[in-house]
Protein backbone atom coordinates (compact mmCIF):
# COMPACT_ATOMS: atom_id res chain seq x y z
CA UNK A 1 229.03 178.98 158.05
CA UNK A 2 229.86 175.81 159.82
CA UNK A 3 227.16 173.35 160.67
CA UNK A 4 226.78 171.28 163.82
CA UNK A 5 226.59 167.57 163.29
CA UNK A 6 223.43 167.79 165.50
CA UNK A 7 221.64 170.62 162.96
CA UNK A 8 223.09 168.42 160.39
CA UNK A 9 220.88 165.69 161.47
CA UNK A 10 218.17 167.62 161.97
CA UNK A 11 218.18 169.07 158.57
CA UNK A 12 218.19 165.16 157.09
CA UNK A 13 215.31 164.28 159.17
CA UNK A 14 212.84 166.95 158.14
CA UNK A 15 213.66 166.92 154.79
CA UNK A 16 213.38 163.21 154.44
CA UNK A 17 211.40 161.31 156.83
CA UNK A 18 208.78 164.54 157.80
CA UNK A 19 208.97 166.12 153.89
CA UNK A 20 209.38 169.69 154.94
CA UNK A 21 210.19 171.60 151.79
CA UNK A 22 213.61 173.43 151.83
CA UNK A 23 212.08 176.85 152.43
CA UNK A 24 210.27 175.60 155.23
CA UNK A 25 213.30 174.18 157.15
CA UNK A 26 215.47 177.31 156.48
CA UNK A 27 212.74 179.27 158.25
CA UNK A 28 212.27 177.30 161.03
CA UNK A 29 216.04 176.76 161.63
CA UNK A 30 216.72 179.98 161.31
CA UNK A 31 219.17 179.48 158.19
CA UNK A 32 219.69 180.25 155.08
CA UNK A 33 218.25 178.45 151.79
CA UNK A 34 221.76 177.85 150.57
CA UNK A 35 223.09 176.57 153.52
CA UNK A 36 220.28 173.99 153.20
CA UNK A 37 220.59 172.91 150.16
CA UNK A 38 224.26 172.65 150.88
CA UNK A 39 223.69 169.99 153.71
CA UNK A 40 221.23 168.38 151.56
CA UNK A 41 223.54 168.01 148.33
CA UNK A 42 226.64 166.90 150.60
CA UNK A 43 224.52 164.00 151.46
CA UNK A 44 223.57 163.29 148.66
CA UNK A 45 220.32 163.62 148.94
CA UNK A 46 217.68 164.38 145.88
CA UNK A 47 216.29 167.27 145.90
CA UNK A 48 213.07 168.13 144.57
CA UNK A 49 213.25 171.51 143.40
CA UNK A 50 210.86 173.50 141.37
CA UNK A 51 212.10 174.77 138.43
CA UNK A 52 214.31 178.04 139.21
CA UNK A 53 213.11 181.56 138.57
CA UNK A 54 215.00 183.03 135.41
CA UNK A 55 217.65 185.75 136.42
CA UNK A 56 218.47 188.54 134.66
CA UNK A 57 222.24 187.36 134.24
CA UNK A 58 221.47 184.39 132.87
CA UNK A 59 221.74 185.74 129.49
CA UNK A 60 225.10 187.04 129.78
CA UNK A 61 226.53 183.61 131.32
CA UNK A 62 228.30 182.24 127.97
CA UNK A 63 229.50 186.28 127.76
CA UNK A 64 231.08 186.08 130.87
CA UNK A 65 232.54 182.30 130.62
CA UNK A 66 234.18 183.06 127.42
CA UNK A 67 235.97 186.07 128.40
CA UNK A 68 237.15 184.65 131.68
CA UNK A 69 238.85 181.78 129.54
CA UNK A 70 240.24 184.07 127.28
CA UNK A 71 241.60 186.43 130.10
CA UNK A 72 241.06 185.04 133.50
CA UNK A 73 243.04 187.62 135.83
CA UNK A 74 240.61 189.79 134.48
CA UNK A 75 239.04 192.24 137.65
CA UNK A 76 235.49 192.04 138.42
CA UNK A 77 234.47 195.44 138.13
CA UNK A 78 236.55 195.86 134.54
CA UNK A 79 234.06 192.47 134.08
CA UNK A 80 230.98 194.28 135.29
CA UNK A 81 231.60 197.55 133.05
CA UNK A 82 231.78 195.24 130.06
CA UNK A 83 228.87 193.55 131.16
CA UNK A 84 226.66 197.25 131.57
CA UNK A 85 227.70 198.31 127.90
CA UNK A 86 225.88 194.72 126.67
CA UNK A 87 222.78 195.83 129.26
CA UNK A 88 223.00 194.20 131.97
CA UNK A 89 221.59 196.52 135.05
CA UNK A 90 222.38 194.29 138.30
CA UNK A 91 224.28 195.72 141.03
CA UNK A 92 228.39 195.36 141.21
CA UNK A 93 228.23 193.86 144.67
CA UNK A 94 226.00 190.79 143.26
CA UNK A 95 227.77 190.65 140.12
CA UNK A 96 231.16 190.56 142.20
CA UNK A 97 229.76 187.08 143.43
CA UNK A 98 228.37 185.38 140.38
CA UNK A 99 231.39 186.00 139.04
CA UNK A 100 233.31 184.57 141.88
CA UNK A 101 231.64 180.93 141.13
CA UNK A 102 232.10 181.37 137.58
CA UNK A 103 235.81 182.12 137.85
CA UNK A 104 238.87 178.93 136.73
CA UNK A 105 240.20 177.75 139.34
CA UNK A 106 244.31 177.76 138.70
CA UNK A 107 245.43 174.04 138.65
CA UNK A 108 247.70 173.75 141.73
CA UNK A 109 251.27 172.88 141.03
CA UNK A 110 252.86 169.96 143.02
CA UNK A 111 256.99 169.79 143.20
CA UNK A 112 259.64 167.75 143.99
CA UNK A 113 262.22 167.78 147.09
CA UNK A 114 265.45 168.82 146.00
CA UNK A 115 268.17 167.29 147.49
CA UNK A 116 272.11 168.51 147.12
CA UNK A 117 275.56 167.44 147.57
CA UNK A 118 277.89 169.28 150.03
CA UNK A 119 279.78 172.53 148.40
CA UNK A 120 277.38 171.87 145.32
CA UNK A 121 275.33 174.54 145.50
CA UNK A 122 274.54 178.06 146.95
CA UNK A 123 271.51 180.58 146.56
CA UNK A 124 272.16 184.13 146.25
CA UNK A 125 269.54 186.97 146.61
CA UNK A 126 268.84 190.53 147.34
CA UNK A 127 266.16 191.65 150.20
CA UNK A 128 264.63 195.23 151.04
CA UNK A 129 264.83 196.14 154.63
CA UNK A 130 263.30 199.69 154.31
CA UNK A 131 265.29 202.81 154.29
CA UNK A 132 268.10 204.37 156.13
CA UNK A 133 267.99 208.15 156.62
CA UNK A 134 271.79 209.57 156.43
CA UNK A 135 272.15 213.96 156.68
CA UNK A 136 270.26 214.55 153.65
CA UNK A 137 269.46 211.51 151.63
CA UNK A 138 267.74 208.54 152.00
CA UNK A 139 269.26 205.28 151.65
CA UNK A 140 267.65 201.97 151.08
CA UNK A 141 268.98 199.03 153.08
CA UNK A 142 269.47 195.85 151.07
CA UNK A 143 270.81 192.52 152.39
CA UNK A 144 272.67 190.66 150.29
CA UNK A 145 271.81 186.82 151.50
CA UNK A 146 273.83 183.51 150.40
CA UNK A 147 272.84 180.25 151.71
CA UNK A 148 274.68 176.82 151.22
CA UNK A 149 272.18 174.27 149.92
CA UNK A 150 273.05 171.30 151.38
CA UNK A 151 273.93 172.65 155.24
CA UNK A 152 271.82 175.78 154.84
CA UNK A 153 274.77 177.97 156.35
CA UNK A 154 273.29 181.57 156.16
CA UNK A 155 276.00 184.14 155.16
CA UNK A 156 274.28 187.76 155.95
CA UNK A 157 275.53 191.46 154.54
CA UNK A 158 273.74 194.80 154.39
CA UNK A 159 274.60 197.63 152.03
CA UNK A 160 273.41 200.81 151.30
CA UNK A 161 272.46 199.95 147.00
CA UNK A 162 271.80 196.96 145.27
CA UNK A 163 274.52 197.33 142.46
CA UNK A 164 276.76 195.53 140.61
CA UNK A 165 280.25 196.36 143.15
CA UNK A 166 277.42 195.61 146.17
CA UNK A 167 276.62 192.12 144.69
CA UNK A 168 280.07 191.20 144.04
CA UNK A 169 281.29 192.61 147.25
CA UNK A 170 278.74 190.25 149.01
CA UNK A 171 279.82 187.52 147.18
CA UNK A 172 283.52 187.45 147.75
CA UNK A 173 283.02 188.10 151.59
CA UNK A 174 280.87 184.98 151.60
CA UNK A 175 284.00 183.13 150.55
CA UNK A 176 286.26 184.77 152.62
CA UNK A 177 283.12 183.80 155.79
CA UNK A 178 283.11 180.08 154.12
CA UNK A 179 286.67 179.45 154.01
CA UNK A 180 285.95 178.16 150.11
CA UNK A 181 283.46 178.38 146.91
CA UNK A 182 280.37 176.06 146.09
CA UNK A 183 280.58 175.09 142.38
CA UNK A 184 277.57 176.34 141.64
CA UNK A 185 275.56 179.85 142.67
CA UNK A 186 271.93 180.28 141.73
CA UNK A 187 270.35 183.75 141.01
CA UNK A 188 267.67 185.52 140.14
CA UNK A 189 267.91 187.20 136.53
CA UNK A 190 268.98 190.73 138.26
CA UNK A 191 271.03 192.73 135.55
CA UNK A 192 273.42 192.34 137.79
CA UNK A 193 273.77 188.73 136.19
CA UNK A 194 272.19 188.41 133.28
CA UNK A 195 271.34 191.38 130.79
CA UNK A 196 269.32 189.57 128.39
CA UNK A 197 267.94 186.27 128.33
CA UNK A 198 265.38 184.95 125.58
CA UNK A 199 264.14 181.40 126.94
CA UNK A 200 267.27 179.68 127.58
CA UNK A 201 269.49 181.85 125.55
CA UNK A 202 271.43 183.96 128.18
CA UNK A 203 273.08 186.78 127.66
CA UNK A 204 275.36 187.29 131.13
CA UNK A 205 277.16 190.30 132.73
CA UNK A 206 280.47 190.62 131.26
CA UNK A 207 281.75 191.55 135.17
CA UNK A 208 280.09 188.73 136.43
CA UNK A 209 281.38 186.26 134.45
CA UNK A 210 284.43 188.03 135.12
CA UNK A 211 284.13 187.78 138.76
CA UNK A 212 283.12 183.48 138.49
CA UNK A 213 286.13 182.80 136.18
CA UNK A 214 288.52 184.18 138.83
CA UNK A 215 286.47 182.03 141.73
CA UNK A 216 285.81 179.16 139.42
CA UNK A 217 282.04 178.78 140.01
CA UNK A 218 279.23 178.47 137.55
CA UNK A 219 276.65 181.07 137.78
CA UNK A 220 273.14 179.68 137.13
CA UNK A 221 269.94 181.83 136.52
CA UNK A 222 266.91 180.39 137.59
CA UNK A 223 264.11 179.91 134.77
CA UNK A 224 261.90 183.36 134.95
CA UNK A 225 258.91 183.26 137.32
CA UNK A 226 260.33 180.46 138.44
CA UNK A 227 261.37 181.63 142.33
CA UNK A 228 260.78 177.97 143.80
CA UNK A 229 264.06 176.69 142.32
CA UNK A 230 266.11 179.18 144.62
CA UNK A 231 263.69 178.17 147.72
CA UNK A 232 266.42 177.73 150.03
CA UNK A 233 267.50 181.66 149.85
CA UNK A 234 263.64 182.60 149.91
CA UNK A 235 263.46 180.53 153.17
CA UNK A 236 266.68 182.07 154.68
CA UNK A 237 265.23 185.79 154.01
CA UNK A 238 261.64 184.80 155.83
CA UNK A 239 263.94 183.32 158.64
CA UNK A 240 266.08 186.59 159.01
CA UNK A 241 263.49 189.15 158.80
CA UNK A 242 261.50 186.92 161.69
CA UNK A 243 264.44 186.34 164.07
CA UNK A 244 267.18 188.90 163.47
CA UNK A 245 265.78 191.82 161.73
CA UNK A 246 262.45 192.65 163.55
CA UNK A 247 262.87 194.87 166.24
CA UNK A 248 266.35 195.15 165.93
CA UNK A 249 268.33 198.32 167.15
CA UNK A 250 271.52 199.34 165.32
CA UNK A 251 273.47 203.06 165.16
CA UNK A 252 274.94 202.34 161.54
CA UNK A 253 275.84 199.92 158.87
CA UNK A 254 279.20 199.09 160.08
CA UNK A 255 276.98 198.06 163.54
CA UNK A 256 274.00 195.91 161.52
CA UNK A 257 276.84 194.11 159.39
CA UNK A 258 278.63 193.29 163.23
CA UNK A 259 275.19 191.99 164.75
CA UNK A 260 274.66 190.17 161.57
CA UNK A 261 277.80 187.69 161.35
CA UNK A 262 277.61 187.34 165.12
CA UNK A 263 273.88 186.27 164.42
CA UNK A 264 274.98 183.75 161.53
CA UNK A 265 277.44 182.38 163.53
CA UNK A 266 275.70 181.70 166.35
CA UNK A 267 271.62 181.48 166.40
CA UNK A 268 271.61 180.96 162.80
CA UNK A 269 273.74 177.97 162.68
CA UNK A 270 272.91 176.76 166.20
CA UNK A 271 269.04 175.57 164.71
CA UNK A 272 268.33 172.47 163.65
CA UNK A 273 269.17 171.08 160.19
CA UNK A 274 266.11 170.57 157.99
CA UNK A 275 267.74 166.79 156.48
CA UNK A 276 268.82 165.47 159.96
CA UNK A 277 267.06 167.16 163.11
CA UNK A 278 269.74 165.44 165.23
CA UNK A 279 271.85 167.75 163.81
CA UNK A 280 272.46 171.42 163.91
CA UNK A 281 273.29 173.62 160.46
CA UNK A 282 276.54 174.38 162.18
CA UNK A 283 277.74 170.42 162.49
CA UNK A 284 276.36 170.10 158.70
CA UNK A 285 278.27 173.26 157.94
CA UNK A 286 281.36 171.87 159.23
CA UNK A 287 281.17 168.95 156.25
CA UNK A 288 280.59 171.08 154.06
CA UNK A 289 283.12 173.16 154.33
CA UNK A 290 286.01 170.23 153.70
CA UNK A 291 284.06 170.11 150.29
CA UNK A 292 284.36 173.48 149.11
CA UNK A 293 286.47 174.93 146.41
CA UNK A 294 289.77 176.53 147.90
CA UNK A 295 289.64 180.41 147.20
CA UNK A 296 292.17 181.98 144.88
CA UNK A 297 295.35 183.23 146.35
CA UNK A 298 294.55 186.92 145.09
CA UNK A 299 291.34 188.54 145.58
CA UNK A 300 288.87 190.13 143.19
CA UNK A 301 288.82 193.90 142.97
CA UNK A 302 285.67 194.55 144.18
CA UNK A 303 285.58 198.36 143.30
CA UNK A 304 283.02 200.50 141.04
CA UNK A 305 284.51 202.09 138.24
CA UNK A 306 282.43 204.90 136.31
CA UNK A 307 283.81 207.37 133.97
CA UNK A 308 282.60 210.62 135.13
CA UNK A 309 283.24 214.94 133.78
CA UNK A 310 284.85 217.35 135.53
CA UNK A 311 283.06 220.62 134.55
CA UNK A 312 284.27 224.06 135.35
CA UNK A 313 284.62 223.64 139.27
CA UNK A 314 286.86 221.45 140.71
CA UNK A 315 284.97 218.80 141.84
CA UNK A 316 283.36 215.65 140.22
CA UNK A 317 279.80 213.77 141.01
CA UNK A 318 279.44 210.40 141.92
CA UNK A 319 276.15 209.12 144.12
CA UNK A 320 274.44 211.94 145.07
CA UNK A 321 277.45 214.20 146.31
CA UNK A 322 280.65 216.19 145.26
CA UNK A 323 284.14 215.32 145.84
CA UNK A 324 287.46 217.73 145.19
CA UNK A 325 289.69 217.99 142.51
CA UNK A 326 292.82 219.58 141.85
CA UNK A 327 291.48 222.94 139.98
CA UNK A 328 294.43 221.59 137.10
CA UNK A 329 292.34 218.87 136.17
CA UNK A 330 288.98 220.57 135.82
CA UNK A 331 287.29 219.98 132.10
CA UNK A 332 288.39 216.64 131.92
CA UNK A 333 286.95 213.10 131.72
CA UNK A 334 288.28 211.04 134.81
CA UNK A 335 287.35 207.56 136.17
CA UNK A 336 285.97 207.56 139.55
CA UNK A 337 286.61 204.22 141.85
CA UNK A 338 284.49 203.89 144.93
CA UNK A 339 284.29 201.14 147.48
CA UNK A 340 282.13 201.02 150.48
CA UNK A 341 284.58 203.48 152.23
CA UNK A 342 286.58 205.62 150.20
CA UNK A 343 286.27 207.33 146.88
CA UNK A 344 289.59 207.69 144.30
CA UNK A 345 289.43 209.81 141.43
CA UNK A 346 292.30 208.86 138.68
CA UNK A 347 293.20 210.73 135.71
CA UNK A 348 294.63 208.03 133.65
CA UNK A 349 296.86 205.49 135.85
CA UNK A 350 297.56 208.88 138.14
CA UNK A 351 295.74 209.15 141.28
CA UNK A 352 294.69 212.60 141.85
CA UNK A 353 292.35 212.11 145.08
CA UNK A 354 291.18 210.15 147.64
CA UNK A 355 288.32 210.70 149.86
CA UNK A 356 286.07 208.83 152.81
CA UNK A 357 283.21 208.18 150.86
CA UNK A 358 279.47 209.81 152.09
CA UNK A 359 275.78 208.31 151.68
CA UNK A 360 274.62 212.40 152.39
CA UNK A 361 272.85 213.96 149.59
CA UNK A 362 274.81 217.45 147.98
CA UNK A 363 277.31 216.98 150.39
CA UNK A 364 281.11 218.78 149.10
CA UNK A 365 283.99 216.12 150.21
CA UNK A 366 286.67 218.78 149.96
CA UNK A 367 290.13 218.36 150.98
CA UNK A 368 292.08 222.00 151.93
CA UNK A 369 294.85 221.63 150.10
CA UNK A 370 293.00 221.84 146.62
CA UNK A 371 290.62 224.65 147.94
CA UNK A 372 293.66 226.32 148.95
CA UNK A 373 295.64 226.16 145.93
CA UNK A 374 292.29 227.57 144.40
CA UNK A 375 292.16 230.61 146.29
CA UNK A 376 295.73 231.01 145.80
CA UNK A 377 294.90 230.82 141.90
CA UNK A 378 292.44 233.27 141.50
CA UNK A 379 291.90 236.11 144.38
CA UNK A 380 288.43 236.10 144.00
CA UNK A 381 287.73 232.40 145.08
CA UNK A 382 287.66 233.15 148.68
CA UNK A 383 284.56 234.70 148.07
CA UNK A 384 282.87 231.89 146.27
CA UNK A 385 284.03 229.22 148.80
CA UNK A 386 282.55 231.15 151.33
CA UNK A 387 278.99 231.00 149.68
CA UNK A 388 279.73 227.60 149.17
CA UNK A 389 280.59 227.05 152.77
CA UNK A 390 277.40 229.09 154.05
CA UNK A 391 275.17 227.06 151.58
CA UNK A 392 276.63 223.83 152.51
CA UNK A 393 276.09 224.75 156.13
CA UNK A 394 273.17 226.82 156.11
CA UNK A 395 270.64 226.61 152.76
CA UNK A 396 268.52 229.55 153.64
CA UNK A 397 271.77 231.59 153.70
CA UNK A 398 271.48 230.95 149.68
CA UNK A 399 267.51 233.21 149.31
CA UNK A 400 269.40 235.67 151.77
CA UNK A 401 272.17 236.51 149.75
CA UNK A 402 270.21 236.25 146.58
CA UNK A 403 267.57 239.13 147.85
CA UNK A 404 270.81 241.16 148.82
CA UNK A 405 271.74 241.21 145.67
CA UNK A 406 268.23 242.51 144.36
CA UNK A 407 268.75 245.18 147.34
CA UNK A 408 271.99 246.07 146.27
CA UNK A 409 274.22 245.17 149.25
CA UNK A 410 277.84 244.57 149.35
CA UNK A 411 277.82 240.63 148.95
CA UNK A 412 281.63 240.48 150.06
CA UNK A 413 280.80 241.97 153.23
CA UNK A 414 277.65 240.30 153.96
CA UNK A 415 279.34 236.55 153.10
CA UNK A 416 282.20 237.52 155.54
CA UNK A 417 279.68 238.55 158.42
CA UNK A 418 277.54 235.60 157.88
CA UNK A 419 280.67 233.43 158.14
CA UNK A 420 281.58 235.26 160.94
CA UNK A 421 278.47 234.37 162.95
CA UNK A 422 278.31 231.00 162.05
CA UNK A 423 281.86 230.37 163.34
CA UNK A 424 280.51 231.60 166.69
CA UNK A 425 276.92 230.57 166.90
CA UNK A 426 276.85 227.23 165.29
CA UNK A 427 274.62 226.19 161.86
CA UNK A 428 271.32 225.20 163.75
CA UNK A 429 271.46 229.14 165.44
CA UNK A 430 271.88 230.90 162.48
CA UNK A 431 269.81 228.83 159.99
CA UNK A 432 266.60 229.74 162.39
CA UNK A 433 267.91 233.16 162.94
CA UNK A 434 268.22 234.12 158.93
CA UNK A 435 265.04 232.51 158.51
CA UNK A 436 263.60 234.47 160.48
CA UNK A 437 265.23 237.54 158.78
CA UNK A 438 263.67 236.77 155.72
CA UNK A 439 260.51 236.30 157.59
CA UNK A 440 260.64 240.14 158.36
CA UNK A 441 262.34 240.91 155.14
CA UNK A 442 265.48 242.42 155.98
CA UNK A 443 268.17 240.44 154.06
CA UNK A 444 270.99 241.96 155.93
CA UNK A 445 273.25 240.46 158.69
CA UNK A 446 272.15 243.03 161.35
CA UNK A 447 268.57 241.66 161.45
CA UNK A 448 270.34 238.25 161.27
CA UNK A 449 272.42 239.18 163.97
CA UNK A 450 269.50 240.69 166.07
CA UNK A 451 267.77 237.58 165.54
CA UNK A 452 270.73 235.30 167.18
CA UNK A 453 270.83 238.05 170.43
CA UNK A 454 267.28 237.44 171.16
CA UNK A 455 267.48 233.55 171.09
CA UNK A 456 270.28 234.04 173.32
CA UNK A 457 268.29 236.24 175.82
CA UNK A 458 265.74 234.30 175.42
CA UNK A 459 267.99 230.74 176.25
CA UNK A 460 269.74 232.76 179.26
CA UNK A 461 272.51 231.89 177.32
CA UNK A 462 275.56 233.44 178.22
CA UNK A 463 276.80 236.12 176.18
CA UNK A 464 279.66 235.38 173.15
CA UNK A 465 282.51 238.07 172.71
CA UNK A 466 282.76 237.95 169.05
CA UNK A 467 286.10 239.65 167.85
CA UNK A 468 285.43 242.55 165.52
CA UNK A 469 289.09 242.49 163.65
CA UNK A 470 289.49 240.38 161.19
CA UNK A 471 292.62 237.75 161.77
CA UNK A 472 294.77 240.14 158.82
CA UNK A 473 293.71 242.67 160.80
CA UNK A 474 294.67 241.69 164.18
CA UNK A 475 298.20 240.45 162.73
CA UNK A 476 298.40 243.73 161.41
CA UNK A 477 297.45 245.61 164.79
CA UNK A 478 301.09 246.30 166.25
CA UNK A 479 302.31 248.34 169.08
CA UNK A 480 303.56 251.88 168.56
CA UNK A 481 305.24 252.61 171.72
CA UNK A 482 303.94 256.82 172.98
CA UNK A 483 306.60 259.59 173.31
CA UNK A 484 306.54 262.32 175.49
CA UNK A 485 305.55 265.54 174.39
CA UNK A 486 308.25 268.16 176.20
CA UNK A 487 310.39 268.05 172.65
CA UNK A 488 307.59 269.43 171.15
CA UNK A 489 306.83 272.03 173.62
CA UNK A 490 310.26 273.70 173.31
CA UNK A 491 309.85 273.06 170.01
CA UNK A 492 306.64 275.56 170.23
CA UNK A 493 308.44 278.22 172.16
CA UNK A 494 311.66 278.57 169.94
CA UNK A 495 309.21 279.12 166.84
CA UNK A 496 307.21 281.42 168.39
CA UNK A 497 307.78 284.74 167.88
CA UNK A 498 307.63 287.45 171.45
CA UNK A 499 304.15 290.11 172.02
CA UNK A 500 305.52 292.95 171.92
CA UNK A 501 302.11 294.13 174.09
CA UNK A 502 303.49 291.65 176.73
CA UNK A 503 306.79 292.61 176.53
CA UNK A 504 306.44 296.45 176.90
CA UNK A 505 305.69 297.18 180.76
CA UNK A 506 306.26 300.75 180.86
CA UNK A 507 303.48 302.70 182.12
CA UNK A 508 302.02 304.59 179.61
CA UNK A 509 300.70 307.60 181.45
């Protein structure tokens, strides 16, 4: 409660010159004992008080200091259970203040300004920007932030993970951004740089000391806890979540990354620089930059590299989804390599695919030439790829054709119907149209097929001509030109023996 300088005096002047007791002025002032006493004790004024009335904590006080020395993060109500067990039968609410005014106060920690040279030093760290929602999976959004020390040049990328090709990735397009390398780069302890550190014994990433040889920086964990010495970076993420990030509308990735470099290179550096606020971190950038290590005349393979097992399909996982194989290589150990955009699967030195890469979730990257060389392989195939296709496509096609089955229907048939109807009425139509099939309980494709009809009808969509000959058949369909049928006739009479009842015209009588 804050007190007037008038009810300030007022509270001096009873109390001293007319003798009101402290009780007295709080009820005529309409305050509060404490607050009294308060006023009183800030002036330093004596007060007379009679001897205080014993509380029922007051016996638990040395309890409570010595275990809030001994563990002083230590909650309130874990405090007040503690407390119970020994007796004590106050209320939580009370006990939650008493303890409040018994609690150390944490020496504040005072630090120094930390001043660089140009190109000597840059901060490096990761920040969460939620999550990204791509088909079927969800994604988070990281931004991978660098910031020059001395100019406070902001260098901005988002990715989709926070791992160890995503880290150096950011890295080496900051250089490329920079036009050169600071000699030093600060960092968190992320595992990504150090995999072991005991005090200052550090134990770092084989890949990341890798990656600095080939650039010729020194990487530099800060001390653990200790999230002040990288500042800089902490400052940079604060500014880009206030001015670029909030609020900001974006279709993809590819579209964020865009907004972002346009956003460093412009707002970002266009503010005012923190040493000189005559200049701009742009103009301080530009300095900088002439002081920079010059970058290497090859650059770093950035890709990931796992070792993954081909089992008895022909495809291999990697992130959440399924990419093709040739079905020769199934069983085998291969090495996946994935960058941002495409996937390569080697056997050995020997490249044996290469797809776009996908953020979806059970998503099968095929390409047709090893599904067809599949089929060709073994005739059955077809079949399965069709399941696979309808699954992909449609998931509650999977419970259909599993309670066929248990009825005892012709799976063959019912796959090549299904894929029929999907062809012509799209995946959204016939996912709502066999779900509502199994609604009924009819896993067959006429009730699926019914199903479609009446959303039609009920669209005023117009009606689709679906073929009812299969392509083999219709190739097979030719035209067998009609002959006319007098050859046969004579045919007919030659063979025919005569009646002799017709031929006898004699009367008999």
């Amino acid at each position: 409660m804050t007190i007037s300088i008038e009810l300030r005096t007022d509270i001096l002047r009873l109390y001293q010159a007319e003798h009101w007791r402290v009780g007295t002025i709080a009820t005529q002032l309409h305050l509060h004992r404490d607050t009294v006493t308060r006023v009183l004790a800030g002036a330093c004024v004596l007060v007379l008080s009679t001897r205080p009335r014993p509380r029922q904590i007051d016996v638990y006080l040395p309890f409570i200091r010595e275990t809030l020395t001994k563990y002083p993060s230590l909650t309130a109500s874990r405090l007040h259970v503690m407390v119970q067990e020994r007796g004590y039968t106050g209320a939580g609410s009370h006990f939650r203040h008493l303890v409040a005014t018994l609690r150390p106060r944490r020496t504040p920690e005072a630090y120094l300004r930390l001043r660089t040279l140009p190109a000597e030093q840059a901060q490096v760290d990761w920040a969460h920007f939620g999550h990204l929602k791509i088909g079927r999976a969800t994604r988070a959004l990281m931004g991978f932030v660098m910031t020059l020390s001395y100019s406070r040049r902001i260098f901005l990328h988002f990715s989709l993970n926070a791992r160890m090709d995503s880290f150096l990735c950011g890295h080496g397009l900051a250089f490329e951004s920079w036009g050169g390398v600071p000699r030093v780069i600060l960092s968190d302890n992320l595992k990504s740089a150090v995999l072991e550190r005991i005090g200052d014994a550090i134990r770092f990433n084989p890949q990341y000391l890798a990656f600095a040889a080939h650039y010729r920086f020194e990487p530099r964990p800060v001390a653990v806890a200790r999230g002040n010495q990288k500042g800089r970076v902490e400052r940079s993420i604060r500014y880009i979540r206030d001015n670029f990030f909030a609020a900001r509308a974006f279709t993809d990735v590819d579209d964020l990354n865009a907004q972002a470099r346009a956003w460093a290179l412009g707002a970002a550096s266009s503010r005012l620089w923190p040493e000189d606020t005559q200049s701009t971190v742009g103009a301080a950038f530009e300095r900088e930059r002439l002081s920079l290590m010059s970058l290497p005349p090859n650059p770093y393979a950035l890709e990931e590299r796992i070792e993954v097992q081909a089992h008895k399909t022909p495809y291999v996982r990697f992130d959440l989804n399924d990419y093709s194989i040739p079905h020769t290589h199934v069983g085998r150990s291969l090495t996946v390599l994935a960058s941002a955009r495409r996937v390569r699967i080697l056997d050995g030195a020997a490249v044996l695919a290469e797809h776009s890469r996908s953020y979806d979730k059970a998503a099968q990257v095929e390409i047709a030439e090893h599904v067809q060389a599949l089929k060709e392989h073994k005739s059955r195939a077809r079949q399965h790829s069709g399941v696979d296709r309808l699954s992909q496509a449609v998931p509650a096609c999977a419970e259909l054709l599993s309670r066929a089955a248990t009825a005892g229907h012709h799976l063959a048939s019912i796959t090549r119907t299904l894929g029929e109807l999907l062809n012509h009425y799209g995946a959204a139509a016939l996912q709502a149209a066999v779900l509502e099939a199994l609604r009924r309980d009819v896993p067959h494709p006429n009730a699926v097929r019914q199903a479609l009809e009446h959303a039609r009808e009920v669209s005023r969509a117009p009606a689709l001509v679906v073929p009812q000959l299969s392509e083999r058949a219709r190739a097979l369909d030719v035209h067998v030109p009609t002959r006319g049928l007098s050859a046969y006739d004579a045919l007919q009479t030659t063979l025919t023996p005569p009646n002799p009842a017709s031929t006898n015209t004699s009367d008999p009588s």
